[in-house]
C-alpha atoms as a PDB file:
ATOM      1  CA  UNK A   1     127.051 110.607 100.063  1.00  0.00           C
ATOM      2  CA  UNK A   2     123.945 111.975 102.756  1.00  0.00           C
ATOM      3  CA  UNK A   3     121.645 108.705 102.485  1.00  0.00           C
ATOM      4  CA  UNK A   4     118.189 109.303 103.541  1.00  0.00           C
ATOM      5  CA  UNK A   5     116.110 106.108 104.656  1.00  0.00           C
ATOM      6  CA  UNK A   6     112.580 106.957 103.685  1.00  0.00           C
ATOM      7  CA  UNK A   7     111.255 104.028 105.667  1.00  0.00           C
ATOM      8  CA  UNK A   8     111.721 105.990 109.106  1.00  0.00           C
ATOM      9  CA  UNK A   9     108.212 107.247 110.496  1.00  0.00           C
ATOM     10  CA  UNK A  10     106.904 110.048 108.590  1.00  0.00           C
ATOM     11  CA  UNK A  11     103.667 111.648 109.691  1.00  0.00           C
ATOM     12  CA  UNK A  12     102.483 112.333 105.976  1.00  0.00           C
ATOM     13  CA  UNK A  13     102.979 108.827 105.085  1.00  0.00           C
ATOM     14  CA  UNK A  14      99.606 107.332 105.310  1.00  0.00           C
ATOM     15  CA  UNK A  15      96.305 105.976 103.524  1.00  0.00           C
ATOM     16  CA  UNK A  16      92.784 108.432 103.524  1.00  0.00           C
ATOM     17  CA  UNK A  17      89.558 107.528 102.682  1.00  0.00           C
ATOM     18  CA  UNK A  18      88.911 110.873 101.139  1.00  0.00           C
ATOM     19  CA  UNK A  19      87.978 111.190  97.421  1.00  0.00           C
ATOM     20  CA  UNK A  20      91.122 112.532  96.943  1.00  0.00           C
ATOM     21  CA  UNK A  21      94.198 114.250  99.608  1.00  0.00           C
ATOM     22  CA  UNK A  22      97.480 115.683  98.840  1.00  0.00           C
ATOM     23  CA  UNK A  23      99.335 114.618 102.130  1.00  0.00           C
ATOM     24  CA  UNK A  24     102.450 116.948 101.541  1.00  0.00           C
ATOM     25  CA  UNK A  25     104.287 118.594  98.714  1.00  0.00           C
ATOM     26  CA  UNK A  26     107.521 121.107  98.054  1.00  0.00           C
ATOM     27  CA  UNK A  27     110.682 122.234  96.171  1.00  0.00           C
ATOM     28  CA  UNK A  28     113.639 120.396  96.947  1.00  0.00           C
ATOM     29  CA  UNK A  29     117.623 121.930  96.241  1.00  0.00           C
ATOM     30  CA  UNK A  30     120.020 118.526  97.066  1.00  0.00           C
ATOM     31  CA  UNK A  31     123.340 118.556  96.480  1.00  0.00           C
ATOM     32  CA  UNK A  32     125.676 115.802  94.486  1.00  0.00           C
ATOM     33  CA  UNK A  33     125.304 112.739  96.245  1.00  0.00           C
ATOM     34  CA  UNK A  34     122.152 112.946  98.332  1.00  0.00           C
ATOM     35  CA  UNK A  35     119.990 109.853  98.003  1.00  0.00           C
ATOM     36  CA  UNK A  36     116.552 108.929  99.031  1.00  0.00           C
ATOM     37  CA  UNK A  37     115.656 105.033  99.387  1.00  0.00           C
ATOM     38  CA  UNK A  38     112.283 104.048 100.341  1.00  0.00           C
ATOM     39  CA  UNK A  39     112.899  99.955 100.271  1.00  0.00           C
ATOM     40  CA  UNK A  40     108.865  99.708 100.942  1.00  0.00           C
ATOM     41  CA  UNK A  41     107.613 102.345  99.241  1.00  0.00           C
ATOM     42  CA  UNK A  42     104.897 104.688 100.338  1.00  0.00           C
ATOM     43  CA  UNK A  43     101.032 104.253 101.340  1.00  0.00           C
ATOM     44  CA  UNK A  44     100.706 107.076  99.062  1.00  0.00           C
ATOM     45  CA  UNK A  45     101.675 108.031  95.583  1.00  0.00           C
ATOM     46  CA  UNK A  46     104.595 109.972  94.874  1.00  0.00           C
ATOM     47  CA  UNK A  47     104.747 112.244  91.964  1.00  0.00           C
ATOM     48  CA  UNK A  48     108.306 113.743  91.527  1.00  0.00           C
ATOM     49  CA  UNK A  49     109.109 116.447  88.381  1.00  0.00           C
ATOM     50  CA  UNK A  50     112.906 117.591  87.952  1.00  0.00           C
ATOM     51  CA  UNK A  51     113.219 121.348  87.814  1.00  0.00           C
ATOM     52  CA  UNK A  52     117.378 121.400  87.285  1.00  0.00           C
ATOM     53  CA  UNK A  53     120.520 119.106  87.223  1.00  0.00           C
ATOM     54  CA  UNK A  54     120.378 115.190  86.976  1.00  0.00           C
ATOM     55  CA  UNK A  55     118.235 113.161  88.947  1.00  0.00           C
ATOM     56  CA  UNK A  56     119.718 109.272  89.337  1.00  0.00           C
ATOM     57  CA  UNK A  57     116.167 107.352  89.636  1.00  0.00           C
ATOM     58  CA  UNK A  58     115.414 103.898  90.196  1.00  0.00           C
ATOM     59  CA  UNK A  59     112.057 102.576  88.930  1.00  0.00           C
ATOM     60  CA  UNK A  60     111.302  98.535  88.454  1.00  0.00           C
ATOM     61  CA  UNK A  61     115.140  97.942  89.455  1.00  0.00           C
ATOM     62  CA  UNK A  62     116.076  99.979  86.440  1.00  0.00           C
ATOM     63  CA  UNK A  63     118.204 103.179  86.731  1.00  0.00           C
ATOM     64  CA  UNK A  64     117.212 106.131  84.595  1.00  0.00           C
ATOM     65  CA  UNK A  65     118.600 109.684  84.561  1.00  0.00           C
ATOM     66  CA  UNK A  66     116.394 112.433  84.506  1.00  0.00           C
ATOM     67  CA  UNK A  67     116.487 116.101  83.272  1.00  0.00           C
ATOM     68  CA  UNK A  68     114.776 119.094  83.526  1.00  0.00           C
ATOM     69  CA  UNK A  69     110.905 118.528  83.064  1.00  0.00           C
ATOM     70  CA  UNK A  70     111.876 114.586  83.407  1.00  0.00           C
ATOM     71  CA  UNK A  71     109.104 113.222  86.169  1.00  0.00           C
ATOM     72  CA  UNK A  72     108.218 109.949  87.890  1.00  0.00           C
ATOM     73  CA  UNK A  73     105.115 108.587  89.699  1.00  0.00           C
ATOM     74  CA  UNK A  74     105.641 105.751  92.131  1.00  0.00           C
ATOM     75  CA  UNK A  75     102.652 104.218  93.454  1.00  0.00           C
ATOM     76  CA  UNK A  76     101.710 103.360  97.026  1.00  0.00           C
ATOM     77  CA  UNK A  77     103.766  99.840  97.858  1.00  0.00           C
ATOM     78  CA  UNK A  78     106.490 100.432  95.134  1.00  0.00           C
ATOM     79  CA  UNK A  79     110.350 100.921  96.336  1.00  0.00           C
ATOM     80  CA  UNK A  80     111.359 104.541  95.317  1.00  0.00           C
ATOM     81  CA  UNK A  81     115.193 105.591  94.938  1.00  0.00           C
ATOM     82  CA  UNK A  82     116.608 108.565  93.737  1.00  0.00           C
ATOM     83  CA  UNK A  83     119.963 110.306  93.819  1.00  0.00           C
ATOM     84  CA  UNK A  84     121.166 113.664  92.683  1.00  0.00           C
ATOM     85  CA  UNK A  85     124.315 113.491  90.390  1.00  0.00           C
ATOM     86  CA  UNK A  86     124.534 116.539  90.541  1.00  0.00           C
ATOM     87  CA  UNK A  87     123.163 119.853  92.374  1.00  0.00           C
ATOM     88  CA  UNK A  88     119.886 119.305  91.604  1.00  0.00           C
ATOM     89  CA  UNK A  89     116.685 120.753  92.485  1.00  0.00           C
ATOM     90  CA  UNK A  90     112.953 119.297  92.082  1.00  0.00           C
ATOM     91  CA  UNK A  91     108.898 119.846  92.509  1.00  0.00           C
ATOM     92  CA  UNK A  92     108.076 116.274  94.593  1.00  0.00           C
ATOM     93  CA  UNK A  93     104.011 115.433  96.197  1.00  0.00           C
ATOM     94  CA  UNK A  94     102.941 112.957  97.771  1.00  0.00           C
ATOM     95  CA  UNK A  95      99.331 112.214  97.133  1.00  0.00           C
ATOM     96  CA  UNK A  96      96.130 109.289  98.050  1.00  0.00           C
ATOM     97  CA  UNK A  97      92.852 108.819  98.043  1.00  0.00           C
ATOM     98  CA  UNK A  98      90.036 106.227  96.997  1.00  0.00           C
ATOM     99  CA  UNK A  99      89.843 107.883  93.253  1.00  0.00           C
ATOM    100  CA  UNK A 100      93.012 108.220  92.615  1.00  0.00           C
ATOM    101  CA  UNK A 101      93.303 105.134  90.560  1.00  0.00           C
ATOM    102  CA  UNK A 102      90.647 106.139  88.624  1.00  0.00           C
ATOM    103  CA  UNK A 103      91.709 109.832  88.350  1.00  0.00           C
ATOM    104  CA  UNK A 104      94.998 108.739  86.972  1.00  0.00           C
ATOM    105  CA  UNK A 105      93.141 106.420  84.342  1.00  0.00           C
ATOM    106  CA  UNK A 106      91.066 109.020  82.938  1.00  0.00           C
ATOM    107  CA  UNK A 107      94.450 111.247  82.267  1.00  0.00           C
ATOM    108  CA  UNK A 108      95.894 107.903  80.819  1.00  0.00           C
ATOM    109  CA  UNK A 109      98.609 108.317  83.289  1.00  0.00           C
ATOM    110  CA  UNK A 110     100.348 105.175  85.480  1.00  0.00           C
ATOM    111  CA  UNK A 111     103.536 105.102  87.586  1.00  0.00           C
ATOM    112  CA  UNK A 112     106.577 104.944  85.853  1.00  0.00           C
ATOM    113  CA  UNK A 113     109.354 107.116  83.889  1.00  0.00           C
ATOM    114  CA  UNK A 114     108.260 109.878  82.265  1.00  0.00           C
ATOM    115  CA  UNK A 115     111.248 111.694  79.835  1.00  0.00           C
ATOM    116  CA  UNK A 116     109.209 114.713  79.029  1.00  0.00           C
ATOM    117  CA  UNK A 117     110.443 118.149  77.697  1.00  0.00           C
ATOM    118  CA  UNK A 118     110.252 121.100  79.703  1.00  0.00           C
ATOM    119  CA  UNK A 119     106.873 122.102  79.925  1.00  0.00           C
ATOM    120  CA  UNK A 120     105.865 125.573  81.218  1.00  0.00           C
ATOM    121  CA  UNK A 121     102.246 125.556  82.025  1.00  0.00           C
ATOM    122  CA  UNK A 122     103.083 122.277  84.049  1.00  0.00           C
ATOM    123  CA  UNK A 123     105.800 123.962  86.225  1.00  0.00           C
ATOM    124  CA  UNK A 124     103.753 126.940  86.889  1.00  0.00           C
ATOM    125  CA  UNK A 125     100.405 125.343  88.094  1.00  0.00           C
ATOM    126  CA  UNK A 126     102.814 122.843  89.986  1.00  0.00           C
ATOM    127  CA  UNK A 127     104.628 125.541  91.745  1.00  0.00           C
ATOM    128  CA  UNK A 128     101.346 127.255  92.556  1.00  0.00           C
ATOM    129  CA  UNK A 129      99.541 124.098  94.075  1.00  0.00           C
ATOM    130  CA  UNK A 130     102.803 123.790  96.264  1.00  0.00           C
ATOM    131  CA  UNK A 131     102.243 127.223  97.493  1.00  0.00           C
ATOM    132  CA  UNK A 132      98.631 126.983  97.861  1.00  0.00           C
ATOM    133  CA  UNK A 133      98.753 123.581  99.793  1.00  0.00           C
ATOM    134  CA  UNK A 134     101.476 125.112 102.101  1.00  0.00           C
ATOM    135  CA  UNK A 135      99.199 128.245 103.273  1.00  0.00           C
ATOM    136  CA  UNK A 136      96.135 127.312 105.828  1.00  0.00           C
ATOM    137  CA  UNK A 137      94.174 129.953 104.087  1.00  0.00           C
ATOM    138  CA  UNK A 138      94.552 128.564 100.463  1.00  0.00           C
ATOM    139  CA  UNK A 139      94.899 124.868 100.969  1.00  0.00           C
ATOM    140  CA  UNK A 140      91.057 123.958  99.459  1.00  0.00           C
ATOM    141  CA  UNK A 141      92.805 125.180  96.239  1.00  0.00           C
ATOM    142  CA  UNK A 142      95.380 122.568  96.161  1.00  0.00           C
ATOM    143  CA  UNK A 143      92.649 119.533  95.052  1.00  0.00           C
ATOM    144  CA  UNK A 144      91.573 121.476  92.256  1.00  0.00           C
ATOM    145  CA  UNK A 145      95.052 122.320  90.854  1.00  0.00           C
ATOM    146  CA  UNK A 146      96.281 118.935  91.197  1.00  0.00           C
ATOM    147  CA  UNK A 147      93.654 117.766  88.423  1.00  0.00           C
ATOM    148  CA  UNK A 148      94.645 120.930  86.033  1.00  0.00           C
ATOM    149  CA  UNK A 149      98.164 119.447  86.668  1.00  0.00           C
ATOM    150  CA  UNK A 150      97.465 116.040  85.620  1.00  0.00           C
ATOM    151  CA  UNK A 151      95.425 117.625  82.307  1.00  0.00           C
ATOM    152  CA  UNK A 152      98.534 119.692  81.863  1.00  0.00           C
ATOM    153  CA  UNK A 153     100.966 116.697  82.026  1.00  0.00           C
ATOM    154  CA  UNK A 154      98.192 114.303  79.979  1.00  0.00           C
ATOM    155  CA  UNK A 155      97.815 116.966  76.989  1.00  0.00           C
ATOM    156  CA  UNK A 156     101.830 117.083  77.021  1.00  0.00           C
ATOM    157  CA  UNK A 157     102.075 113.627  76.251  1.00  0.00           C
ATOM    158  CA  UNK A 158      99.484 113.862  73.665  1.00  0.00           C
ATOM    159  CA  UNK A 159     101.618 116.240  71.730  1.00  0.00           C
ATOM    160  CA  UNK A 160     103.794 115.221  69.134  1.00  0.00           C
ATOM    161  CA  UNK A 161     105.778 118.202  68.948  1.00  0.00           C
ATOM    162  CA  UNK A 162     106.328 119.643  72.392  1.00  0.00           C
ATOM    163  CA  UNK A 163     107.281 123.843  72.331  1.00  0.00           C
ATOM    164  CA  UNK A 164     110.744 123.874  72.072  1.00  0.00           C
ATOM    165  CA  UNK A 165     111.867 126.791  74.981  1.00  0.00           C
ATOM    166  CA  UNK A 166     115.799 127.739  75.701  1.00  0.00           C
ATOM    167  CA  UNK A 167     116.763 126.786  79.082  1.00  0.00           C
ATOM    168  CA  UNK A 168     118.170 129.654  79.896  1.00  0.00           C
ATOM    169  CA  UNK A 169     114.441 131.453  79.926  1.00  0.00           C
ATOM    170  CA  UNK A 170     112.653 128.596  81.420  1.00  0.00           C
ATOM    171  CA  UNK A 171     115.211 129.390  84.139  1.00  0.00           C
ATOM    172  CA  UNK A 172     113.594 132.647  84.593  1.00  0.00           C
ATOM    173  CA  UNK A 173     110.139 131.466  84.587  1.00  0.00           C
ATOM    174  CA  UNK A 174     111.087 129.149  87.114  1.00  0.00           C
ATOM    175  CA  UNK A 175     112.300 132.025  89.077  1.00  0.00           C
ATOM    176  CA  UNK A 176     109.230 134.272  88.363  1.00  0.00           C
ATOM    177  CA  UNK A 177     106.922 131.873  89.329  1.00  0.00           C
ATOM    178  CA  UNK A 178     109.007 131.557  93.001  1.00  0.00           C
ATOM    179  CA  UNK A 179     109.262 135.201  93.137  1.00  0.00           C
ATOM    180  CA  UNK A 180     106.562 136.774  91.313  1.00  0.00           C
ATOM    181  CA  UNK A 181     105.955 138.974  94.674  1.00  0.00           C
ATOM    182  CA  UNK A 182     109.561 140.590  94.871  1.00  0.00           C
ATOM    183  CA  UNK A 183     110.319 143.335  92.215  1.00  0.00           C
ATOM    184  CA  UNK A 184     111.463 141.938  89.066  1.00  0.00           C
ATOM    185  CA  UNK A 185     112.680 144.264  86.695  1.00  0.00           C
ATOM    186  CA  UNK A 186     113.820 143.296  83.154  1.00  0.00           C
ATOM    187  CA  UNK A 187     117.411 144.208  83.631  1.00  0.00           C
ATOM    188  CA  UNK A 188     117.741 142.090  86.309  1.00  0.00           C
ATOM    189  CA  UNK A 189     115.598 138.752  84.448  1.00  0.00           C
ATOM    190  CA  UNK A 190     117.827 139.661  81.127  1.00  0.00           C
ATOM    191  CA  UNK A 191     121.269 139.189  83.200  1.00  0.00           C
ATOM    192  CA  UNK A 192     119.914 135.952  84.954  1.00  0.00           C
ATOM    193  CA  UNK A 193     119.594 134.995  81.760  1.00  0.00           C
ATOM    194  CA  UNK A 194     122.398 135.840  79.795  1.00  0.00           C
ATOM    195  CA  UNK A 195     121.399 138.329  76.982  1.00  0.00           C
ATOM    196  CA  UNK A 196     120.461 142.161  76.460  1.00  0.00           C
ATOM    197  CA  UNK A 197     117.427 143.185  77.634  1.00  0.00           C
ATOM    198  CA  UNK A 198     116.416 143.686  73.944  1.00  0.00           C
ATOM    199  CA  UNK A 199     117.368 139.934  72.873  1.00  0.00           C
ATOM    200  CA  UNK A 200     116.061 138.573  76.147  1.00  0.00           C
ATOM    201  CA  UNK A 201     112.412 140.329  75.711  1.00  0.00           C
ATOM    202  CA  UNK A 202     112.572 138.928  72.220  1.00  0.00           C
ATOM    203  CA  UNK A 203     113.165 135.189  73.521  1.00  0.00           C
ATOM    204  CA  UNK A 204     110.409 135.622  76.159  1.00  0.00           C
ATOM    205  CA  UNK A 205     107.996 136.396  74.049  1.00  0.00           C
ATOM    206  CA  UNK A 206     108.510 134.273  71.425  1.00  0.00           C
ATOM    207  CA  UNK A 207     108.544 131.488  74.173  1.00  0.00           C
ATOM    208  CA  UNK A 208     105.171 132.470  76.157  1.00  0.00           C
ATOM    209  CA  UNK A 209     103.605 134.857  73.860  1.00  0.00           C
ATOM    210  CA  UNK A 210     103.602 137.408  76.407  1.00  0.00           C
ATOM    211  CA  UNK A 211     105.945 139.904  77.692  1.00  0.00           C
ATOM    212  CA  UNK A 212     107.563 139.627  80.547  1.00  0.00           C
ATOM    213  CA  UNK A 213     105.922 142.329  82.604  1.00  0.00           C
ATOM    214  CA  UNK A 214     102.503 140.083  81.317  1.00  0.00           C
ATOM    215  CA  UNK A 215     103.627 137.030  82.427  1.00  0.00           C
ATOM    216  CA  UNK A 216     104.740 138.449  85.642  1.00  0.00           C
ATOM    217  CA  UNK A 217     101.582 140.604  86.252  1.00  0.00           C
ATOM    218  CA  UNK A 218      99.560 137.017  85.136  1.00  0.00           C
ATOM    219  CA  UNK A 219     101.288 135.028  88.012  1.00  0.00           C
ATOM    220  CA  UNK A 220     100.453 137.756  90.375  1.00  0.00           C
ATOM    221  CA  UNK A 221      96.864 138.852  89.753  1.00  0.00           C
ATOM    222  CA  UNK A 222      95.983 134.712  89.356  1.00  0.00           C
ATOM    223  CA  UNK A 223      97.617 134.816  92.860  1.00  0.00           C
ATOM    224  CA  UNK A 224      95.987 137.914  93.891  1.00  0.00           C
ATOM    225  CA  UNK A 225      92.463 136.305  93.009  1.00  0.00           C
ATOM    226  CA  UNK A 226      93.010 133.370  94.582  1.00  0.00           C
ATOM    227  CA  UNK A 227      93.937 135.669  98.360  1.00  0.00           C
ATOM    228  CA  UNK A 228      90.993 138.106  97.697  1.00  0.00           C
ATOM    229  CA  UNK A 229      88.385 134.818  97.937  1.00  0.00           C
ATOM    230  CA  UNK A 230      90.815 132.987 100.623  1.00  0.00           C
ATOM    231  CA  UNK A 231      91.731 135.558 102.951  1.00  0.00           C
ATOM    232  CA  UNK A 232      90.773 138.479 105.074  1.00  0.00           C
ATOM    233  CA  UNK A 233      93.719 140.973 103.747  1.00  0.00           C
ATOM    234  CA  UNK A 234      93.242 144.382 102.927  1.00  0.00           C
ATOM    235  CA  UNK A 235      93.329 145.238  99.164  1.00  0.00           C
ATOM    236  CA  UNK A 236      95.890 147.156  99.710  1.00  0.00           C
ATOM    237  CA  UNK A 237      97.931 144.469 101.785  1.00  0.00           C
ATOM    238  CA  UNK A 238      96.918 141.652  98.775  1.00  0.00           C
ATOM    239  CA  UNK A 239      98.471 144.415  96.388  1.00  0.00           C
ATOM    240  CA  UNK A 240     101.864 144.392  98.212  1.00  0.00           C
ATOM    241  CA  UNK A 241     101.503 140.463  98.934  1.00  0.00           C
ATOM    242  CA  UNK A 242     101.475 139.833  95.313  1.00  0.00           C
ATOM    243  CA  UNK A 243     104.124 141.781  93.845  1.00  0.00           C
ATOM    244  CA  UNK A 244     102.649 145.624  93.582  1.00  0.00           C
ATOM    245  CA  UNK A 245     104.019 148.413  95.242  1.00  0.00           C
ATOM    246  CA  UNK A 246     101.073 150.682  93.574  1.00  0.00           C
ATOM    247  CA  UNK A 247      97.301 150.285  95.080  1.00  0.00           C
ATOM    248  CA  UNK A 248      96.341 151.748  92.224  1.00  0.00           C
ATOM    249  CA  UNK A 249      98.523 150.300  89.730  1.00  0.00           C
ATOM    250  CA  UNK A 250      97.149 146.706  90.986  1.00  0.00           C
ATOM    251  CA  UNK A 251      93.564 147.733  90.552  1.00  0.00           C
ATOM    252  CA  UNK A 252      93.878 148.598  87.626  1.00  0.00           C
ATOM    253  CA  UNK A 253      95.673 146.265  85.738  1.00  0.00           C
ATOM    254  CA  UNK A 254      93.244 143.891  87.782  1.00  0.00           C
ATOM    255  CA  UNK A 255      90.398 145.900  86.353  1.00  0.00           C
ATOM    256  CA  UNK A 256      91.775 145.477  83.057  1.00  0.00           C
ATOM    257  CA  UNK A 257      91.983 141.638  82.897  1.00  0.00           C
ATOM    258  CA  UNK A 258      88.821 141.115  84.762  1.00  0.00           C
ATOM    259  CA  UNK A 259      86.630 143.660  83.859  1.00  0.00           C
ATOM    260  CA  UNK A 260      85.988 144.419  87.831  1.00  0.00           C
ATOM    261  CA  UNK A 261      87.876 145.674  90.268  1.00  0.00           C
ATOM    262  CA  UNK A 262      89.831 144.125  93.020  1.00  0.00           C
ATOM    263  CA  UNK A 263      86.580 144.618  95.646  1.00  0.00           C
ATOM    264  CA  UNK A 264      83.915 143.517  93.559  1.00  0.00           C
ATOM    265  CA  UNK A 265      85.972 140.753  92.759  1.00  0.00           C
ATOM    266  CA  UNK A 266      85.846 139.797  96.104  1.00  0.00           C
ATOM    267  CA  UNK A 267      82.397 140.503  97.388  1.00  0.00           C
ATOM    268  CA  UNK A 268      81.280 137.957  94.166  1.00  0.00           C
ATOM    269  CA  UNK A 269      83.264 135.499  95.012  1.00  0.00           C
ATOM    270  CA  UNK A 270      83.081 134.923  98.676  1.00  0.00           C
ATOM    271  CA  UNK A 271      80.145 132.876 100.195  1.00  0.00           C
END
């Protein structure tokens, strides 16, 4: 069993007297057996959402296991242990601030266990902050998406009846939202998930109300947007970037959502 002893020095582990900071963030793969212990906790908060596998966590000297869309917030001061059971990946941040007591408040949120359902809108804008905090260029964005998060998570535990979604498509959205700028074709989505490309286009849809060339196109042109106000890239490079091979294609599907093109897009939104 790799034991790692989360009291060592870690340059993101530290207080700010900004409104609010995320100090670092990712997507973790750990195999069976590896275990974090922080016996002092953290200065910041630590938000930790379970993408696959089991996740062995400690909270109040209680052990829980978590599943997919299972999450945890420890606050600053609080010991923190967690173990994979199994291989086991996860969406983890690490976050501070003088409002984020209050923030959390407002969204009726508080550390603790959380055994949530899968919950797609929550993966997705959590997978895109984690990309946005991670690129110089797009970082500013990260604030903002961390409060949609938190109204994503709050509404979800609002809900009575959460949207029940097979696992084996909220695999591939998962994946889509990772790869959205690769080629994806349906063929290759359909065998990831185990069906015809009939049954799985059925299932998709039924599960996000869109098909899966939408949702794919949705992840990129929201990504596309977000480059064309953040960065200096050509159109044509922001095309490729997010997932098009075809200039033209990407204008005018952007076009078509937006009612402007790609350009004007850009020269409205950048101060």
């Amino acid at each position: 069993m790799d034991i790692w002893d989360g009291d060592k020095y870690d340059s993101t582990n530290h207080e700010t007297e900004k409104y609010l900071q995320i100090n670092s963030c990712g997507f973790q793969n750990s195999s069976a057996g590896w275990t974090v212990v922080r016996e002092k906790g953290r200065y910041d908060y630590h938000l930790l959402l379970v993408n696959s596998g089991e996740l062995e966590v400690k909270y109040a000297d209680k052990c829980t296991i978590l599943k997919k869309g299972n999450f945890v917030i420890y606050k600053p001061g609080e010991k923190q242990y967690y173990k994979s059971i199994s291989k086991t990946s996860y969406l983890w941040m690490h976050f501070g601030g003088t409002s984020v007591d209050e923030i959390l408040r407002s969204y009726s949120l508080d550390s603790g266990i959380y055994l949530t359902e899968y919950n797609m809108s929550i993966f997705s804008v959590y997978l895109d902050l984690i990309m946005n905090h991670n690129q110089p260029n797009l970082k500013n964005f990260a604030n903002g998406m961390f409060l949609i998060l938190l109204a994503h998570i709050s509404n979800m535990l609002k809900e009575v009846h959460n949207t029940k979604i097979p696992e084996s498509i909220s695999e591939v959205i998962t994946y889509i939202n990772i790869n959205y700028n690769k080629q994806l074709t349906i063929k290759d989505m359909s065998k990831k998930a185990g069906y015809s490309q009939s049954r799985f286009a059925h299932l998709f849809k039924e599960s996000t109300n869109m098909t899966p060339l939408a949702y794919c196109n949705n992840i990129r042109l929201k990504n596309a947007c977000e480059m064309l106000t953040g960065t200096n890239c050509s159109i044509g490079d922001v095309a490729l970037k997010c997932g098009f091979e075809d200039q033209l294609y990407f204008c005018r599907v952007f076009k078509k959502k937006y009612g402007i093109s790609p350009s004007e897009f850009r020269r409205k939104n950048v101060y």
